[in-house]
C-alpha atoms as a PDB file:
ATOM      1  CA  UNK A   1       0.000   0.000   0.000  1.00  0.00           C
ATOM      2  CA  UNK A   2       3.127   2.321   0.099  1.00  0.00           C
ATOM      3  CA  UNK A   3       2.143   4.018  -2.843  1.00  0.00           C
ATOM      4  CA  UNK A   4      -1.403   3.754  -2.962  1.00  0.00           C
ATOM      5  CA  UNK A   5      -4.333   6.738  -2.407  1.00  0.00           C
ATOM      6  CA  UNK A   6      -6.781   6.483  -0.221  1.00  0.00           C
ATOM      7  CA  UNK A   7      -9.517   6.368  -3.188  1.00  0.00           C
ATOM      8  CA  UNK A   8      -7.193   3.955  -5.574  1.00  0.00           C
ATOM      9  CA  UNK A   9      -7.286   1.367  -2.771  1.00  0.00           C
ATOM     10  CA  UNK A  10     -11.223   1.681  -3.008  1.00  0.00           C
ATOM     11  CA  UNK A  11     -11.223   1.453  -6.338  1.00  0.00           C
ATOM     12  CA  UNK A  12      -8.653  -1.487  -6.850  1.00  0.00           C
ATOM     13  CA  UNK A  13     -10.621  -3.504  -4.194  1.00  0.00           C
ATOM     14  CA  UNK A  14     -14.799  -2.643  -5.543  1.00  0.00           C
ATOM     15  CA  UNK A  15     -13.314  -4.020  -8.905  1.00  0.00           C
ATOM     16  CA  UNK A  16     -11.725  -7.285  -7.083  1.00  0.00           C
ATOM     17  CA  UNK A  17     -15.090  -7.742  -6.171  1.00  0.00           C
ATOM     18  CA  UNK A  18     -16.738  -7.305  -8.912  1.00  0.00           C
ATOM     19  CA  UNK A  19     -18.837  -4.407  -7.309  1.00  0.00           C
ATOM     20  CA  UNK A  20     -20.371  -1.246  -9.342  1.00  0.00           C
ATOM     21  CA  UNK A  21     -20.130   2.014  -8.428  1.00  0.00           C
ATOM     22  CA  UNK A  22     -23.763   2.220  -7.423  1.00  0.00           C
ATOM     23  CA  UNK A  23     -23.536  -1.217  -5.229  1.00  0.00           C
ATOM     24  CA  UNK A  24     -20.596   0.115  -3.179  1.00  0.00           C
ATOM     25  CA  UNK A  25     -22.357   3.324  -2.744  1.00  0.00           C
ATOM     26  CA  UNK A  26     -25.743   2.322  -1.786  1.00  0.00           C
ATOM     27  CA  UNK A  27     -26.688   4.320   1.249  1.00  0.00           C
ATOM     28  CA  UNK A  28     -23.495   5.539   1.790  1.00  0.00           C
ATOM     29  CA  UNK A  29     -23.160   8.228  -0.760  1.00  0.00           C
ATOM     30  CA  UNK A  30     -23.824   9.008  -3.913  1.00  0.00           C
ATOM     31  CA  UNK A  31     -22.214   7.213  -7.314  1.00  0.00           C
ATOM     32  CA  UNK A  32     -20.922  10.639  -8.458  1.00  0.00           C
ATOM     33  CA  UNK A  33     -19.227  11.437  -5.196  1.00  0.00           C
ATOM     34  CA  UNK A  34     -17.714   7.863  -4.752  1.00  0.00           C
ATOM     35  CA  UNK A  35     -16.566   8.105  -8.507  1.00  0.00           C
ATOM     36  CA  UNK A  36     -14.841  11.721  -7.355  1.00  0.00           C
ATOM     37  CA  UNK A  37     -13.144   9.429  -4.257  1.00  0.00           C
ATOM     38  CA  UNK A  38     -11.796   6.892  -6.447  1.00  0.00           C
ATOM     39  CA  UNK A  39     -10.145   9.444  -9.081  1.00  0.00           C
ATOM     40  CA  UNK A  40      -8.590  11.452  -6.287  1.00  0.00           C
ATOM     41  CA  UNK A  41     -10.536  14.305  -6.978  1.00  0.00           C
ATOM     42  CA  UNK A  42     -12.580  14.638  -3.791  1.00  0.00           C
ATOM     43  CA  UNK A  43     -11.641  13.894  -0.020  1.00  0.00           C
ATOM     44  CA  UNK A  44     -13.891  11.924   1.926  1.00  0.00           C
ATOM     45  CA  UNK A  45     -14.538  12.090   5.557  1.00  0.00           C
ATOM     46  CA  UNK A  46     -13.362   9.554   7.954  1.00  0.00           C
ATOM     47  CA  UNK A  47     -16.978   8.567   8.340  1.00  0.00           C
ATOM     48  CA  UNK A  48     -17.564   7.681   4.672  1.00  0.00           C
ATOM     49  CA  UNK A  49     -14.161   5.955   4.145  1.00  0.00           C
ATOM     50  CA  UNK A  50     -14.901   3.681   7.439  1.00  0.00           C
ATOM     51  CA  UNK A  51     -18.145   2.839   5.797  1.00  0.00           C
ATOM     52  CA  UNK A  52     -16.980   2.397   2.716  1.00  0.00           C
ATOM     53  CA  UNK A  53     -13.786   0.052   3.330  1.00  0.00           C
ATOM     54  CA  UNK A  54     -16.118  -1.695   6.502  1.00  0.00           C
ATOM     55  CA  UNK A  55     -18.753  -2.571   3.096  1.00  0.00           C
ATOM     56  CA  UNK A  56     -15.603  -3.932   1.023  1.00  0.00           C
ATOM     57  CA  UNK A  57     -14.480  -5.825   4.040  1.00  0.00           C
ATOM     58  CA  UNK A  58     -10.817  -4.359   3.570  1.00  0.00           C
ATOM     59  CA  UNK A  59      -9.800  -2.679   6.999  1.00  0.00           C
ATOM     60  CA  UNK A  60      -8.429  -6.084   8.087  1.00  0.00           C
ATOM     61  CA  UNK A  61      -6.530  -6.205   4.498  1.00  0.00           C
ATOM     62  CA  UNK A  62      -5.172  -2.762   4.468  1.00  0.00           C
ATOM     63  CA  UNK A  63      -3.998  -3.763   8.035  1.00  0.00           C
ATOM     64  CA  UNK A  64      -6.712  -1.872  10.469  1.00  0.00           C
ATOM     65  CA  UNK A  65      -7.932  -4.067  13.093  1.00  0.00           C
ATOM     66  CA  UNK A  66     -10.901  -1.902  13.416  1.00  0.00           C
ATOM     67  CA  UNK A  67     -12.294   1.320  11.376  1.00  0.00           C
ATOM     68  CA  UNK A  68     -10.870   3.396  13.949  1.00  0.00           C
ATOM     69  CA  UNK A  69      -7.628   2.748  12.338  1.00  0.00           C
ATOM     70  CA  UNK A  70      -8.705   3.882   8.965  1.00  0.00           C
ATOM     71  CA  UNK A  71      -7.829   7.605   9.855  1.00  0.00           C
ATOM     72  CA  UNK A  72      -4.169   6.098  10.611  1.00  0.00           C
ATOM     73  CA  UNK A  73      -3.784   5.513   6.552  1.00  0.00           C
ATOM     74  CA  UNK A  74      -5.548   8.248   5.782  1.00  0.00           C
ATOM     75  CA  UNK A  75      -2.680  10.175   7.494  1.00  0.00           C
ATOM     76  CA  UNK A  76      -0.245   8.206   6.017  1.00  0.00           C
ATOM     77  CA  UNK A  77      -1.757   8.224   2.640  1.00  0.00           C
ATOM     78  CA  UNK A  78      -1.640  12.514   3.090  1.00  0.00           C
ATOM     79  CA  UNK A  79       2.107  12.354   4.502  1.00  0.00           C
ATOM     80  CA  UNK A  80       3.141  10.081   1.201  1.00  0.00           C
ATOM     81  CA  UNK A  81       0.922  12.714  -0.845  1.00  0.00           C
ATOM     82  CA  UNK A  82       3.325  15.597   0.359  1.00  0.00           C
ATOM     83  CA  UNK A  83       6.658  13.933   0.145  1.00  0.00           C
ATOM     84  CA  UNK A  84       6.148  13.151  -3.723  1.00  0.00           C
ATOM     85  CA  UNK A  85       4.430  16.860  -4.150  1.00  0.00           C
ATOM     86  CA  UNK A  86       7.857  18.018  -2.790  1.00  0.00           C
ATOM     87  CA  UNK A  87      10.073  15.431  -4.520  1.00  0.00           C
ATOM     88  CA  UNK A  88       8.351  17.171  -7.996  1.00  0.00           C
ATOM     89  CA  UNK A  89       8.547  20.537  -6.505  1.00  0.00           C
ATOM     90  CA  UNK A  90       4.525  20.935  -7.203  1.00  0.00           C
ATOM     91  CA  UNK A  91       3.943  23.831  -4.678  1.00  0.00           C
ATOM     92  CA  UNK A  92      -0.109  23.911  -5.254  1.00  0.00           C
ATOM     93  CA  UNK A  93      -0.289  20.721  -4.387  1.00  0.00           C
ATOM     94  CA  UNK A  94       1.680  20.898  -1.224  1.00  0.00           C
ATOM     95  CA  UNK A  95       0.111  23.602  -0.252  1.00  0.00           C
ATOM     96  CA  UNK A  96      -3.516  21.770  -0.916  1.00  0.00           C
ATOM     97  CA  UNK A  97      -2.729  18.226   0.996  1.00  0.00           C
ATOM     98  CA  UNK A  98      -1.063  20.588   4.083  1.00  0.00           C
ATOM     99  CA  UNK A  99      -4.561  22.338   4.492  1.00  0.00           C
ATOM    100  CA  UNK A 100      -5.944  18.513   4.335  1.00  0.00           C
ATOM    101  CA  UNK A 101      -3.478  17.083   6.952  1.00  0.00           C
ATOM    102  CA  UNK A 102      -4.307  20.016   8.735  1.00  0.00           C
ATOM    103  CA  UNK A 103      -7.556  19.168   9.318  1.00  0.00           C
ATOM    104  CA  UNK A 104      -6.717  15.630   9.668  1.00  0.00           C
ATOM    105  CA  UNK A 105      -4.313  15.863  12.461  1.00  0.00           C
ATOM    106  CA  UNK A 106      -4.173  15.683  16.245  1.00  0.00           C
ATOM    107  CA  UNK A 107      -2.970  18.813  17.377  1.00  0.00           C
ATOM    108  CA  UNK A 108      -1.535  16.552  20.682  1.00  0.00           C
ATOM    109  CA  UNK A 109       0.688  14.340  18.189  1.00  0.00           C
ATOM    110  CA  UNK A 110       4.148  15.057  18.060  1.00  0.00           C
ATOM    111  CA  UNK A 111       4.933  12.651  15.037  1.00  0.00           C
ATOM    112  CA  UNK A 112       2.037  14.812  13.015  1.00  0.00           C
ATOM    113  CA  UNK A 113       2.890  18.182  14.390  1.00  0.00           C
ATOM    114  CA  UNK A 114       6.521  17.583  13.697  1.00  0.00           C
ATOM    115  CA  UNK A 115       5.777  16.173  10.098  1.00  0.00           C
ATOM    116  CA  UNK A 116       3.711  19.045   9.540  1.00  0.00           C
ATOM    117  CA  UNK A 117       5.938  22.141  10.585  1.00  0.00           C
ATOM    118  CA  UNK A 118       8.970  21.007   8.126  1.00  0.00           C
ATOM    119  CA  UNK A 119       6.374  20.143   5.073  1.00  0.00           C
ATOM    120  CA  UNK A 120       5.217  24.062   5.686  1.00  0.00           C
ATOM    121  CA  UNK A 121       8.612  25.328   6.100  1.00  0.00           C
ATOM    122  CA  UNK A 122       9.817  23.467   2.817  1.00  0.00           C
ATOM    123  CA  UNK A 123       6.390  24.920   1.353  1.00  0.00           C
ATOM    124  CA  UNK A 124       8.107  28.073   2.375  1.00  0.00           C
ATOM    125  CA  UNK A 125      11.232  27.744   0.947  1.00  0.00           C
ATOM    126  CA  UNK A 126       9.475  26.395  -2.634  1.00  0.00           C
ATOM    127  CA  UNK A 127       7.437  29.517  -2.655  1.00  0.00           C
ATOM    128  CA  UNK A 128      10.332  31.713  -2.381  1.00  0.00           C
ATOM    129  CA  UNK A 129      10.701  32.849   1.066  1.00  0.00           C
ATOM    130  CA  UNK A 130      14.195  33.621   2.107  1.00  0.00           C
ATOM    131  CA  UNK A 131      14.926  32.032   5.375  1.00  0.00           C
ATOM    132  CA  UNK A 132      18.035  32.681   6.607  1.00  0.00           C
ATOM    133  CA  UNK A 133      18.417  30.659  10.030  1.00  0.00           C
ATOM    134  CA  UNK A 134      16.971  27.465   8.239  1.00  0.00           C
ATOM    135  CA  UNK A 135      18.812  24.830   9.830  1.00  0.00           C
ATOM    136  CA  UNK A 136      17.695  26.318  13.793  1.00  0.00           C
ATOM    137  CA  UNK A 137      13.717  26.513  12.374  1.00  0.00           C
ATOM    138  CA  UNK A 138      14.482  22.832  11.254  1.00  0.00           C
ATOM    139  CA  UNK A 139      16.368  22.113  14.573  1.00  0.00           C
ATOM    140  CA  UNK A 140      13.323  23.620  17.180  1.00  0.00           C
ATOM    141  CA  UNK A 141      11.017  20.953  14.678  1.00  0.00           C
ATOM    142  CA  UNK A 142      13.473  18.374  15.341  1.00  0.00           C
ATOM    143  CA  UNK A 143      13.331  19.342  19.271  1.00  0.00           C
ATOM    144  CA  UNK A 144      10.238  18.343  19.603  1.00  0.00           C
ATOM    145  CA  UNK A 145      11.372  14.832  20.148  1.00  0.00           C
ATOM    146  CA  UNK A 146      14.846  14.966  20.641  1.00  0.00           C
ATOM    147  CA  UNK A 147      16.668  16.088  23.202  1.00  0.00           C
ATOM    148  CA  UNK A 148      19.531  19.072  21.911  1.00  0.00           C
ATOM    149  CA  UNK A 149      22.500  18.019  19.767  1.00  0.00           C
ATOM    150  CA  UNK A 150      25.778  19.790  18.819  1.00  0.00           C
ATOM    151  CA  UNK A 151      25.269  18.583  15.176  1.00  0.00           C
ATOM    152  CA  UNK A 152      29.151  20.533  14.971  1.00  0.00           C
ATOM    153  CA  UNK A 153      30.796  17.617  16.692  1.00  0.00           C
ATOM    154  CA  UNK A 154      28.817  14.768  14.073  1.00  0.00           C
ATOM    155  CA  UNK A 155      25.576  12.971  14.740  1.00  0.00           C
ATOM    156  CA  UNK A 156      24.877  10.964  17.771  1.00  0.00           C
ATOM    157  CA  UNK A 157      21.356  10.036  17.398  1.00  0.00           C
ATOM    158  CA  UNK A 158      20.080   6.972  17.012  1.00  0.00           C
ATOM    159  CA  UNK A 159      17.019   4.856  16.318  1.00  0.00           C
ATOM    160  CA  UNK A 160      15.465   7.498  14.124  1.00  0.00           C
ATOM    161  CA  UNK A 161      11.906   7.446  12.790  1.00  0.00           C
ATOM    162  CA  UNK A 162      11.570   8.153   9.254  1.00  0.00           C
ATOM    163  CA  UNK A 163      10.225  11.956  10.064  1.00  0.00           C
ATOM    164  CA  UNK A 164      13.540  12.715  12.518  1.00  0.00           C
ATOM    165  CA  UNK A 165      15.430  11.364   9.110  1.00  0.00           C
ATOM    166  CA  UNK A 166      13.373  14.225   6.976  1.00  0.00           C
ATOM    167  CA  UNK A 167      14.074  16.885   9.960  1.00  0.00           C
ATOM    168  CA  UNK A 168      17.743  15.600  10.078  1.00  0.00           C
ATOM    169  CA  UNK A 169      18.436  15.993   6.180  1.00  0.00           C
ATOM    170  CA  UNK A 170      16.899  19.371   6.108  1.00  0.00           C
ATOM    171  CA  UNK A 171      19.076  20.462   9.060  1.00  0.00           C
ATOM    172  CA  UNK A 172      22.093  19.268   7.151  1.00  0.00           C
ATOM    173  CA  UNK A 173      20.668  21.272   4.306  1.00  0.00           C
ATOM    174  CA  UNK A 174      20.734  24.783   5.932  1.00  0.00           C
ATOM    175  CA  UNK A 175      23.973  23.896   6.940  1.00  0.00           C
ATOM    176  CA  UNK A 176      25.151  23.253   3.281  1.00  0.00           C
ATOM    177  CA  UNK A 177      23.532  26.437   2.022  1.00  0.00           C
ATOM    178  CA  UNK A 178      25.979  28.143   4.470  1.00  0.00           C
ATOM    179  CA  UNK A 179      28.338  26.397   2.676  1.00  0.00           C
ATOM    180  CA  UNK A 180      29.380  24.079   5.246  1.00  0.00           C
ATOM    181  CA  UNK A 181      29.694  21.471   3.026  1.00  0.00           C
ATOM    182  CA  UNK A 182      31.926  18.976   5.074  1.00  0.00           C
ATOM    183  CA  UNK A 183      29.204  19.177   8.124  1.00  0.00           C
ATOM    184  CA  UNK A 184      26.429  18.649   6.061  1.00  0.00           C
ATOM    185  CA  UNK A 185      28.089  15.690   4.232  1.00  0.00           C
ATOM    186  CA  UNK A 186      28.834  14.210   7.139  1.00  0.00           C
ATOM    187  CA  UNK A 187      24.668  14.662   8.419  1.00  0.00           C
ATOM    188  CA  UNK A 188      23.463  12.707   5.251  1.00  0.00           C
ATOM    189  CA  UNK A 189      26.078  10.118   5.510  1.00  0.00           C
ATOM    190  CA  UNK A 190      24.804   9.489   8.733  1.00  0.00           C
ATOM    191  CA  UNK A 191      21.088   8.969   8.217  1.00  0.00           C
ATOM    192  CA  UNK A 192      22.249   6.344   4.919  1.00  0.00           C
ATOM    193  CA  UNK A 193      24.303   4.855   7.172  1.00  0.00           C
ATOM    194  CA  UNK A 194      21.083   4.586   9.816  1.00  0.00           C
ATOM    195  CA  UNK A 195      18.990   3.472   7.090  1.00  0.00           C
ATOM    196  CA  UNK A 196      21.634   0.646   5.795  1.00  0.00           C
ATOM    197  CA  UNK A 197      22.263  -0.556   9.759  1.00  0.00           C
ATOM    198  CA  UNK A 198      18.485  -1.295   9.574  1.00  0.00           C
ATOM    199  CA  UNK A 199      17.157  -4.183   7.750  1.00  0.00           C
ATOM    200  CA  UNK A 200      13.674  -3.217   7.825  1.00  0.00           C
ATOM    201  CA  UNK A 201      14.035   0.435   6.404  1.00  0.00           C
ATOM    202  CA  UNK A 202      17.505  -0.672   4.568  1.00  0.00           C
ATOM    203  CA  UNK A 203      14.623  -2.919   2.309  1.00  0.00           C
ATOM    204  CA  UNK A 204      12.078  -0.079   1.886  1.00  0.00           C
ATOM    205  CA  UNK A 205      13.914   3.215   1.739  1.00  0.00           C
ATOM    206  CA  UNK A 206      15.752   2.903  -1.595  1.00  0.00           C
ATOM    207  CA  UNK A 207      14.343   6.158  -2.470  1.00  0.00           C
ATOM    208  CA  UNK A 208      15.651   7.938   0.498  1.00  0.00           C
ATOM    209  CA  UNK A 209      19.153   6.288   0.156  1.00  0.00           C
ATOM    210  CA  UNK A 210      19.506   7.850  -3.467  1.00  0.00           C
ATOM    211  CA  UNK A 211      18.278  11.345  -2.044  1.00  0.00           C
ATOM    212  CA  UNK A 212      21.220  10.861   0.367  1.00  0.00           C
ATOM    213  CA  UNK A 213      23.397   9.979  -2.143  1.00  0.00           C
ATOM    214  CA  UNK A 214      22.142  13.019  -3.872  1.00  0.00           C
ATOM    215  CA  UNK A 215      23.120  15.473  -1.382  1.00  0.00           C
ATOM    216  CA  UNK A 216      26.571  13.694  -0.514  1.00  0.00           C
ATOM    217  CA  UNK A 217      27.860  14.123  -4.322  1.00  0.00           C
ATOM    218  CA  UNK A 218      26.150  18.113  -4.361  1.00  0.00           C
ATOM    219  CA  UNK A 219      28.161  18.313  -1.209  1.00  0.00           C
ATOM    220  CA  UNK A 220      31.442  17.133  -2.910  1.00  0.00           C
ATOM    221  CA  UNK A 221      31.303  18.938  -5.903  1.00  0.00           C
ATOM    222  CA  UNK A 222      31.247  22.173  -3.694  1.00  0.00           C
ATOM    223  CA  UNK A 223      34.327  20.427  -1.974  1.00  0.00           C
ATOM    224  CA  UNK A 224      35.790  19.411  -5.715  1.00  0.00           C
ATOM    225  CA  UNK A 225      35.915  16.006  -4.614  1.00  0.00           C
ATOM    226  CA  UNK A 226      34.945  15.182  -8.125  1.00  0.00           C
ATOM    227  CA  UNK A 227      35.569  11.533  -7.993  1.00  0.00           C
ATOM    228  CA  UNK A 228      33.924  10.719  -4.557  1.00  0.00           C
ATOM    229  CA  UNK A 229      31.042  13.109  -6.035  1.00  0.00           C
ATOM    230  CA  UNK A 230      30.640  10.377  -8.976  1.00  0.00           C
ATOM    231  CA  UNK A 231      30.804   7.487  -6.637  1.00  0.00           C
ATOM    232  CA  UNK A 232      28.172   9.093  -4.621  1.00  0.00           C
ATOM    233  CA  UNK A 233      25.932   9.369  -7.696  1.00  0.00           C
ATOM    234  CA  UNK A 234      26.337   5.748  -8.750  1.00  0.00           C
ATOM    235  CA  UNK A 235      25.472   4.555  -5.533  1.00  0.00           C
ATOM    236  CA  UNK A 236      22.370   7.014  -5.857  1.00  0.00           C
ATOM    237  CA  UNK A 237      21.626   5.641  -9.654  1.00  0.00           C
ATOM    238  CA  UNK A 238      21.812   2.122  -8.185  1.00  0.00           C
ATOM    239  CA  UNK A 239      19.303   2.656  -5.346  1.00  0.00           C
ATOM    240  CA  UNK A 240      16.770   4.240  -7.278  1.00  0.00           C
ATOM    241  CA  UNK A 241      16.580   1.518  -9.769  1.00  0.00           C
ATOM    242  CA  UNK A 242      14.508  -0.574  -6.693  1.00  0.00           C
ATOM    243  CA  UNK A 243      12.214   2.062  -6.096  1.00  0.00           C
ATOM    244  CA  UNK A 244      11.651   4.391  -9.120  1.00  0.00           C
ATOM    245  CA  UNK A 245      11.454   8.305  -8.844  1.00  0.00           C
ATOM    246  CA  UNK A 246      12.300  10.269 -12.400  1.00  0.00           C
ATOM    247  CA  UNK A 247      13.149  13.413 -10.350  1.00  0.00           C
ATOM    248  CA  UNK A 248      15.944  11.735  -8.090  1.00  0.00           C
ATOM    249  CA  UNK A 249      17.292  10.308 -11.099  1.00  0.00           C
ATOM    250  CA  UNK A 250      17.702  13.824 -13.081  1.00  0.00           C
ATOM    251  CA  UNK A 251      19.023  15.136 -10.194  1.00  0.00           C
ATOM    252  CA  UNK A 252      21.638  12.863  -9.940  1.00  0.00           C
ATOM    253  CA  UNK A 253      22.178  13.121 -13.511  1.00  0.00           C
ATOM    254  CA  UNK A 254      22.308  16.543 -13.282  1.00  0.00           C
ATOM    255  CA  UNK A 255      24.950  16.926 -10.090  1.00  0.00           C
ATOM    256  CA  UNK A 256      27.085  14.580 -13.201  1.00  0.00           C
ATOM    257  CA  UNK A 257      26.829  17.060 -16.110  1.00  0.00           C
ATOM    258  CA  UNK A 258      28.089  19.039 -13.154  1.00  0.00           C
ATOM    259  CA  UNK A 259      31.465  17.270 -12.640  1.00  0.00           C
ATOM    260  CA  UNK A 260      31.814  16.618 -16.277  1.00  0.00           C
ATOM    261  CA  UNK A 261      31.002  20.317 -16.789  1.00  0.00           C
ATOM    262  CA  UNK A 262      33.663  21.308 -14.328  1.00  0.00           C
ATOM    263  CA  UNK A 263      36.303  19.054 -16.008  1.00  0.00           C
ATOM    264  CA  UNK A 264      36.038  20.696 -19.251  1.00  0.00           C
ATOM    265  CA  UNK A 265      34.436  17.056 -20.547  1.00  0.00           C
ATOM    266  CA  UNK A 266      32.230  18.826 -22.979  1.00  0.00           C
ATOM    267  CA  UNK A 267      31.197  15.695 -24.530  1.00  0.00           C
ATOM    268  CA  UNK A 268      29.674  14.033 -21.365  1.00  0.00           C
ATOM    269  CA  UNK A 269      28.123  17.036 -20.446  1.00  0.00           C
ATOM    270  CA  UNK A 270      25.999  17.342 -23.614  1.00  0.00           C
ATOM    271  CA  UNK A 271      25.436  13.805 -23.454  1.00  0.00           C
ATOM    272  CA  UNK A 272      24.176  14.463 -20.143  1.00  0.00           C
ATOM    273  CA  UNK A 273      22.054  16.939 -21.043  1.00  0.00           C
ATOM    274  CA  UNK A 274      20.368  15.470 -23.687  1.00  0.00           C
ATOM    275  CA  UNK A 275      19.018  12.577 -21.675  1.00  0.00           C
ATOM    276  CA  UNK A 276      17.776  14.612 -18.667  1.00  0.00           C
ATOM    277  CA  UNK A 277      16.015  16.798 -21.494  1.00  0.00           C
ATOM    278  CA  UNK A 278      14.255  13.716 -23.009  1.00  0.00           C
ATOM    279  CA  UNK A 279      13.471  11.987 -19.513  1.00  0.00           C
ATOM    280  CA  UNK A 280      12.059  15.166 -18.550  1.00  0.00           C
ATOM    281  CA  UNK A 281       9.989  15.627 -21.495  1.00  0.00           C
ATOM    282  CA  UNK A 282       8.429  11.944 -21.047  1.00  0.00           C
ATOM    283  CA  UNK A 283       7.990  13.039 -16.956  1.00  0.00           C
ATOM    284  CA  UNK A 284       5.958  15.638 -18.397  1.00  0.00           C
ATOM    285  CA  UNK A 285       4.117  13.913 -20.457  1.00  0.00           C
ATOM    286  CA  UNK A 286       3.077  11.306 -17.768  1.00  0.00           C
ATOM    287  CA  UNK A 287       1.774  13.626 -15.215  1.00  0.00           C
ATOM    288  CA  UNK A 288       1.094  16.621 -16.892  1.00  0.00           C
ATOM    289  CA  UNK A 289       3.469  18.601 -15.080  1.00  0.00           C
ATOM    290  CA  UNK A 290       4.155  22.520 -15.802  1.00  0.00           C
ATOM    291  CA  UNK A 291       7.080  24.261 -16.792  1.00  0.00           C
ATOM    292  CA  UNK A 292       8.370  26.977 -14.588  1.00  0.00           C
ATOM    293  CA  UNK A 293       8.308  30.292 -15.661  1.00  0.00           C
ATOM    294  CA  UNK A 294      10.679  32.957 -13.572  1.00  0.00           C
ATOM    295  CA  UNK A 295      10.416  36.953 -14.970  1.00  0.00           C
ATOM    296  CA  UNK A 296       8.921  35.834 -17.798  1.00  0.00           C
ATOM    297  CA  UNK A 297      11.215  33.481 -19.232  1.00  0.00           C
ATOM    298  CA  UNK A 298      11.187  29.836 -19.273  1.00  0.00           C
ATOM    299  CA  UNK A 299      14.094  28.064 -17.203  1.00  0.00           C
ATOM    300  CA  UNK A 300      15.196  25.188 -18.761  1.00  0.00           C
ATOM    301  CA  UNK A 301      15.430  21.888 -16.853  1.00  0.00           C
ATOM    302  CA  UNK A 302      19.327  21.581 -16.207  1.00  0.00           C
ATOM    303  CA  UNK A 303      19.154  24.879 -14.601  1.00  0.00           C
ATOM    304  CA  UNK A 304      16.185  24.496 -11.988  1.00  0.00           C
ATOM    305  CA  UNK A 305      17.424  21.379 -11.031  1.00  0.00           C
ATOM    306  CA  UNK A 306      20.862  22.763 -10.538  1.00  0.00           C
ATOM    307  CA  UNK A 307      18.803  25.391  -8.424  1.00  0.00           C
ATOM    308  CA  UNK A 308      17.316  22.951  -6.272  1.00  0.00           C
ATOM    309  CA  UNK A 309      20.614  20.399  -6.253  1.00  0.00           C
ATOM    310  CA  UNK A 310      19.496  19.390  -2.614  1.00  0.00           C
ATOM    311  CA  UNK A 311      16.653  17.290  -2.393  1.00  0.00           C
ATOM    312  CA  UNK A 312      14.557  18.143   0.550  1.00  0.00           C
ATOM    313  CA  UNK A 313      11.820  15.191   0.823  1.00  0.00           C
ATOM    314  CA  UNK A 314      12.722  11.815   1.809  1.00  0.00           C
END
């Protein structure tokens, strides 16, 4: 279910039963507003996806003991919503599943208050709000279950959750866009290095290994440790091909043409260039993305994800 809506799962399981639309919906709601569910175009309330999924018999499936637990997915489902609308650097939508999580959340959870406060801040920072002192508004977030760290002397923690690895990777990030690029390397190292000591998450956080990865190599292009920055990217290249994600996989490309660039290898660069061009243009195709448009003019590709060379989901 890690990459599955709230309404898809609905959808996916009424046609494993052979149900319609009107069957499932019978005294529930109506077949126009279930069809909106299943397309992702409407949110439901608790109520009417515990009644729904209760009908289908799939709370036990989707692993809810009861319908009480169906508002756990639904905040997982949201959380997984906002990571990929920040790994594609779609600011309307962040800004549209924060107001739902929002509304969703208990205001007495850390785990959802902390998610929440760095998904706005990085909302921030995609709608181009300057914030200087980045990495202590990340570090107060990450306070909120940690005790305090002098991140200067390396990483001690331990036993992080997935959202204390987000908080963690965006504290390394403020650090790197002071250009302490040594520190910061040594921050992401640390959570792959958390994530590969774990079986569990070392099995389902490809994705987050190559956004490491990502960030090391940016990091060691700033140092002109070309070679270690190419290293960095293969193991990046090599993670990703277990989980997908087009985006990681131009940036990494990109942070490539960026050594070859550097090294006066003009022919690797262009090479380069030309396949993150075409990927992009088949991305865009797929999901219907936009292209950004800064003063009028149209940036191309290479240079917003050069821009944005650190990855800030997870």
């Amino acid at each position: 279910m890690a990459d599955t809506s709230i309404g898809e799962a609905i959808r996916k399981k009424r046609i494993e039963l052979k149900l319609t639309q009107e069957e499932l919906a019978e005294d529930i709601c109506s077949v126009g507003y279930l069809s909106k569910i299943e397309n992702g175009m409407r949110e439901p309330s608790n109520r009417t996806v515990r009644m729904l999924l209760e009908r289908l018999g799939a709370t036990q499936e989707l692993g809810f003991k009861s319908g009480n637990q169906v508002e756990d997915f639904r905040h997982n489902v949201i959380r997984m919503e906002i990571m990929r609308a920040i790994e594609n650097h779609n600011v309307y939508e962040v800004e549209e599943k924060l107001w739902i999580m929002k509304q969703l959340m208990d205001s007495e959870d850390v785990a959802d208050l902390q998610f929440y406060e760095m998904a706005n801040l990085i909302w921030l920072v995609m709608c181009g709000v300057k914030i200087d002192d980045y990495e202590m508004r990340c570090y107060k977030i990450w306070l909120m279950s940690r005790h305090e760290e002098d991140f200067t002397n390396g990483v001690c923690a331990s036993n992080l959750n997935k959202t204390e690895m987000w908080i963690l990777s965006n504290i390394a990030t403020g650090f790197a866009w002071k250009n302490h690029f040594e520190l910061a390397s040594k921050i992401y190292l640390h959570i792959y290095c958390s994530i590969q000591n774990n079986e569990d998450l070392n099995r389902t956080m490809n994705k987050a290994k190559a956004i490491m990865c990502n960030n090391i190599a940016v990091c060691m292009v700033h140092m002109k440790h070309y070679q270690k920055g190419v290293n960095f990217c293969n193991m990046g290249m090599k993670n990703i091909r277990f989980d997908g994600g087009f985006m990681i996989m131009l940036h990494l490309m990109r942070v490539q043409m960026e050594i070859h660039k550097t090294e006066k290898d003009g022919n690797k660069s262009q090479e380069l260039k030309y396949i993150i061009r075409k990927v992009y243009e088949i991305c865009e195709k797929e999901t219907g993305g936009c292209v950004n448009y800064v003063d009028g003019l149209v940036k191309t590709i290479e240079d917003r994800l050069w821009e944005g060379q650190l990855i800030m989901s997870l």
